[in-house]
C-alpha atoms as a PDB file:
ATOM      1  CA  UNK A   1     120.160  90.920  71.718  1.00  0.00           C
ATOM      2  CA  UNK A   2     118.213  93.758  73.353  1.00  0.00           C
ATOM      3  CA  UNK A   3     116.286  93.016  76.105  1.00  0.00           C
ATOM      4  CA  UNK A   4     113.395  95.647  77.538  1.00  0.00           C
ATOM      5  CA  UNK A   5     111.979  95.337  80.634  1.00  0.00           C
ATOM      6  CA  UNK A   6     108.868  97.529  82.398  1.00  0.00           C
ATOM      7  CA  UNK A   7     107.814  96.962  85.617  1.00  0.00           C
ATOM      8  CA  UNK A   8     104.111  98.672  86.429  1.00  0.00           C
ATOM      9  CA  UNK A   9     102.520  98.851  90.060  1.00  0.00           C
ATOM     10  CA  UNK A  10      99.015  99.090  89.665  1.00  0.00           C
ATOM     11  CA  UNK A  11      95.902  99.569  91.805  1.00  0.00           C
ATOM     12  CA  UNK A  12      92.879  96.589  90.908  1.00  0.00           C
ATOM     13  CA  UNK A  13      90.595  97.877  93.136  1.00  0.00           C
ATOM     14  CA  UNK A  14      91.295  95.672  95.901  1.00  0.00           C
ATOM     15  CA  UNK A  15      94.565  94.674  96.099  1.00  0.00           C
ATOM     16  CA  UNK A  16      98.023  96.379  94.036  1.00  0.00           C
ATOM     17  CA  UNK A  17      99.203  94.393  91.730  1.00  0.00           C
ATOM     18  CA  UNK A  18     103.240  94.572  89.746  1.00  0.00           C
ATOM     19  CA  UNK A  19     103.162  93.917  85.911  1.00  0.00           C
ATOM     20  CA  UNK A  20     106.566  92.979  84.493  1.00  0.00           C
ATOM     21  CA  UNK A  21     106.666  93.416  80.826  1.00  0.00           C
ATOM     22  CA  UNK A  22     109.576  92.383  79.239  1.00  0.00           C
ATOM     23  CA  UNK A  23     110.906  92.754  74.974  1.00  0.00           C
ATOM     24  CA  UNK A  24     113.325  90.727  73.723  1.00  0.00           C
ATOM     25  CA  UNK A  25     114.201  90.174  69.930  1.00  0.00           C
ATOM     26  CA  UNK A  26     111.842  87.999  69.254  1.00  0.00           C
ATOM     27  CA  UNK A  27     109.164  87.697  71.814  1.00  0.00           C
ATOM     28  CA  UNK A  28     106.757  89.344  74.399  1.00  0.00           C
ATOM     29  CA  UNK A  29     106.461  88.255  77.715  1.00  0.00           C
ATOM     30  CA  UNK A  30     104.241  89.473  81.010  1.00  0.00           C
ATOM     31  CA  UNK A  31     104.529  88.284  85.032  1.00  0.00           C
ATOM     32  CA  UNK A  32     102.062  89.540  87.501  1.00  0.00           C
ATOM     33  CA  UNK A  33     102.229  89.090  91.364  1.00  0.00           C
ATOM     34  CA  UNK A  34      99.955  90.430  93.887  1.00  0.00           C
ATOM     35  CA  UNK A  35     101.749  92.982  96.481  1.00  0.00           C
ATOM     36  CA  UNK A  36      99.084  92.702  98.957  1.00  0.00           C
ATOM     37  CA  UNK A  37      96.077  95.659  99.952  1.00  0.00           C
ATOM     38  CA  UNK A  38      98.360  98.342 101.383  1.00  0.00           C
ATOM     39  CA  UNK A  39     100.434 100.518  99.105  1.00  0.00           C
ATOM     40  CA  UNK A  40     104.108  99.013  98.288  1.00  0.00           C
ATOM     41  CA  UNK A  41     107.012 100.979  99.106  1.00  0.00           C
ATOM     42  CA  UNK A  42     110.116 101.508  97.791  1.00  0.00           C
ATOM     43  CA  UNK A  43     112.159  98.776  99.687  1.00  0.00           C
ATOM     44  CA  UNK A  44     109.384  96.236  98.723  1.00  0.00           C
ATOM     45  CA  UNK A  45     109.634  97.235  94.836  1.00  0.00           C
ATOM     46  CA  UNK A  46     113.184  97.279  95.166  1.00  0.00           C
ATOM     47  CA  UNK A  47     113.474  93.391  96.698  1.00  0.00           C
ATOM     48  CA  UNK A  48     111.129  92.415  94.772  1.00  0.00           C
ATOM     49  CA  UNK A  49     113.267  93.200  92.002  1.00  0.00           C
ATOM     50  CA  UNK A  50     116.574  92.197  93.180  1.00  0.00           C
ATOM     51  CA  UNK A  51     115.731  89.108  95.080  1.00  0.00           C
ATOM     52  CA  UNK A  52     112.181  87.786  94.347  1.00  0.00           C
ATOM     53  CA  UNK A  53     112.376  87.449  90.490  1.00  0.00           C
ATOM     54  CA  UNK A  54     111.371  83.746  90.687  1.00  0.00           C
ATOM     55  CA  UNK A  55     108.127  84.996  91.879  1.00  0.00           C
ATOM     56  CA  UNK A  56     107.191  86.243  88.346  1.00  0.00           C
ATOM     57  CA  UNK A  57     105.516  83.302  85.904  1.00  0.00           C
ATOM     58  CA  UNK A  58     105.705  84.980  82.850  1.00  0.00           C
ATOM     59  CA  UNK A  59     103.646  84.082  79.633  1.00  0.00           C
ATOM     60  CA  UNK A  60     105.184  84.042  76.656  1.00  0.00           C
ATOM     61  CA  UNK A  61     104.111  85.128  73.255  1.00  0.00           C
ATOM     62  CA  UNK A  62     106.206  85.200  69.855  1.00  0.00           C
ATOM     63  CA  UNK A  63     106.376  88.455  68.513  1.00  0.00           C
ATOM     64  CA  UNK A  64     106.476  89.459  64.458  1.00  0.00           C
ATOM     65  CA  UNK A  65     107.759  93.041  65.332  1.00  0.00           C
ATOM     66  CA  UNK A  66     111.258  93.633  65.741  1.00  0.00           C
ATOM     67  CA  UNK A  67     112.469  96.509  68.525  1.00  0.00           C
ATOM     68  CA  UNK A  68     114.474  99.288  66.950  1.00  0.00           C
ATOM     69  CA  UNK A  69     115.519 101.637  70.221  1.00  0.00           C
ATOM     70  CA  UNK A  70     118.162 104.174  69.837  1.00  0.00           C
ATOM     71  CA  UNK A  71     120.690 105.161  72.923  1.00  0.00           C
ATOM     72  CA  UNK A  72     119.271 107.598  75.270  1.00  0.00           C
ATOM     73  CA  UNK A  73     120.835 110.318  77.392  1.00  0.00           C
ATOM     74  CA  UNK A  74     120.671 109.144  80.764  1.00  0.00           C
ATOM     75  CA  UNK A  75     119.418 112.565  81.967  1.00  0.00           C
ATOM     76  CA  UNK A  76     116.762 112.298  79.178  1.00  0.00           C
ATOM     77  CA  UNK A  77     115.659 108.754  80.212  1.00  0.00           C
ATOM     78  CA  UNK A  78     115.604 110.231  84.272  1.00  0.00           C
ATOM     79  CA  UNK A  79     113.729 113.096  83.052  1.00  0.00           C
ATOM     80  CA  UNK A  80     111.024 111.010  80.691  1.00  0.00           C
ATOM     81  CA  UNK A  81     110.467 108.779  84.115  1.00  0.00           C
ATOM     82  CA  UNK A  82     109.839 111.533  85.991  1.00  0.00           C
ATOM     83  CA  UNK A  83     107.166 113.062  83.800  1.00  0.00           C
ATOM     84  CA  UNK A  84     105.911 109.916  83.180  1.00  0.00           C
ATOM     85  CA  UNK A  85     105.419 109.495  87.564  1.00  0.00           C
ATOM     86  CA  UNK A  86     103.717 112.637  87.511  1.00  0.00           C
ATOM     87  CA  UNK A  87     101.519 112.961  84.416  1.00  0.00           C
ATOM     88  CA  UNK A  88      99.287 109.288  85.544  1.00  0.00           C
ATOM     89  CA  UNK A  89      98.470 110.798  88.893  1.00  0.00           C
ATOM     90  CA  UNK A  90      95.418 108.816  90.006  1.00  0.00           C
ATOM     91  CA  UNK A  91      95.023 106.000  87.169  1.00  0.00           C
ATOM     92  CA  UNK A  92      92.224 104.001  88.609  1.00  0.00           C
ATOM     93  CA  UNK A  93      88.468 104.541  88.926  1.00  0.00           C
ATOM     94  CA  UNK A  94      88.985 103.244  92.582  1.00  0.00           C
ATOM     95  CA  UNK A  95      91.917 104.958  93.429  1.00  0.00           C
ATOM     96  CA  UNK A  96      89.716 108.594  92.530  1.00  0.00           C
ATOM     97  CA  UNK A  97      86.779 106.970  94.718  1.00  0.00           C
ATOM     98  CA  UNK A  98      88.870 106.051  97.515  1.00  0.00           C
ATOM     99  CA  UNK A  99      90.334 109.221  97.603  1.00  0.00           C
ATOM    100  CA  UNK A 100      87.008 111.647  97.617  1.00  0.00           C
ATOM    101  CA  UNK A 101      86.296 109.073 100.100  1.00  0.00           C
ATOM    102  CA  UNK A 102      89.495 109.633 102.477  1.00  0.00           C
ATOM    103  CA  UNK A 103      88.753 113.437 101.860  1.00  0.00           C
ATOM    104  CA  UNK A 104      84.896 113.532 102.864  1.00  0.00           C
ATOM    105  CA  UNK A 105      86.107 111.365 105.727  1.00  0.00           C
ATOM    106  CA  UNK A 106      89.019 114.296 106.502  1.00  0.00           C
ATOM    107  CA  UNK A 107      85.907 117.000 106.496  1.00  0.00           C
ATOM    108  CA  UNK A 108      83.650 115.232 108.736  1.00  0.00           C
ATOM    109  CA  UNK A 109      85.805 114.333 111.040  1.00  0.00           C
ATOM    110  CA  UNK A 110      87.594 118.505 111.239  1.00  0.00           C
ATOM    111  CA  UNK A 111      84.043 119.629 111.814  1.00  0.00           C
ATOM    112  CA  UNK A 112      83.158 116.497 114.926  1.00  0.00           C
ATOM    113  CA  UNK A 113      86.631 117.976 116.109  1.00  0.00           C
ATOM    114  CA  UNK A 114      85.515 121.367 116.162  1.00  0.00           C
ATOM    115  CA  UNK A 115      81.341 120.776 117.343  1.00  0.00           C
ATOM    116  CA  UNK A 116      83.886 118.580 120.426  1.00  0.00           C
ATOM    117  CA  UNK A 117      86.050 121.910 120.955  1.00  0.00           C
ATOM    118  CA  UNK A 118      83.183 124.335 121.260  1.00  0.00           C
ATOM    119  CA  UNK A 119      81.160 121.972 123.201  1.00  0.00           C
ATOM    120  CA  UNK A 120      84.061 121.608 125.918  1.00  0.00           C
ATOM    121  CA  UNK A 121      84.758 125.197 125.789  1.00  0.00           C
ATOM    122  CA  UNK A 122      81.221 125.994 126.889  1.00  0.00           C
ATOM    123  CA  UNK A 123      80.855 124.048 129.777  1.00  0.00           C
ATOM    124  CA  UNK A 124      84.387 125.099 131.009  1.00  0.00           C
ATOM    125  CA  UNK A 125      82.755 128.409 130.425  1.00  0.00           C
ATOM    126  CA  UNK A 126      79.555 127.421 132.597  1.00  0.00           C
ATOM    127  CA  UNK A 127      81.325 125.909 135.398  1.00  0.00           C
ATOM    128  CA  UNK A 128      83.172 128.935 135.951  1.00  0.00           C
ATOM    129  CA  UNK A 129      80.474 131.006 135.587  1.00  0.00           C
ATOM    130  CA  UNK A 130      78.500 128.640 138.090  1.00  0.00           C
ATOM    131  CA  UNK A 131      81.439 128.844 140.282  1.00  0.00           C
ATOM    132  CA  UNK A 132      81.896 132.506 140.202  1.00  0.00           C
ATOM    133  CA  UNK A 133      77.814 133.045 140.759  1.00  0.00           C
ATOM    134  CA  UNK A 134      78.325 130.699 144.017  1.00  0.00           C
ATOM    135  CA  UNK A 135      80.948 132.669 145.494  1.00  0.00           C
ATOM    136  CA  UNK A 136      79.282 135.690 145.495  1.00  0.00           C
ATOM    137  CA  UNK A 137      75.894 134.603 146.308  1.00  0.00           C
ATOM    138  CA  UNK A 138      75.728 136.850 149.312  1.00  0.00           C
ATOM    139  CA  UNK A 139      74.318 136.008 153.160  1.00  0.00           C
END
């Protein structure tokens, strides 16, 4: 019996969300839980994994189509995952608007920095000057 199992972290918009897919012989079964509004790290995914599993209500679904998988090189299967991690990028429609967001956000508030910075500059540069012009105001 070959079991398959897929676990996706996803991005709904307002809250991230794991899918666990799972393949057995015969059937097809999903789980979803809700991780909660702020990104899930890796200690989270990895308890949720190894300790929370009863969290998961899966649905089940009989399935006509039989798995055929052949053995993979391990360094194959590492190297798959890892172009897999990098070639989704942003997935979401949300995710892309959040981040222009986050970004415009970044630019406004580098330029209020600077206007801040000039501003303070300038009247250090006034007081001295007002200070300087008092000193040698003359009797």
């Amino acid at each position: 019996m070959v079991i398959q199992s897929c676990l996706t972290i996803v991005f709904d918009g307002s809250f991230y969300k794991a899918i666990w897919e799972c393949h057995d012989d015969n059937s097809y079964s999903v789980a979803s839980v809700i991780l909660g509004i702020s990104e899930p790290k890796m200690s989270l995914i990895l308890k949720l994994i190894n300790q929370d599993y009863q969290r998961f209500h899966f649905h089940y679904e009989p399935d006509g189509a039989r798995i055929v998988t052949k053995h993979i090189n391990p360094k194959r299967a590492q190297r798959l995952a890892n172009k897999a991690m990098k070639s989704h990028g942003i997935s979401t429609q949300a995710q892309s608007t959040l981040q222009k967001q986050f970004e415009e956000k970044k630019k406004l508030r580098k330029a209020q920095h600077s206007t801040e910075k000039r501003l303070a500059q300038e009247l250090r540069y006034q007081k001295r000057l007002a200070k300087h012009r008092k000193k040698h105001r003359g009797h």
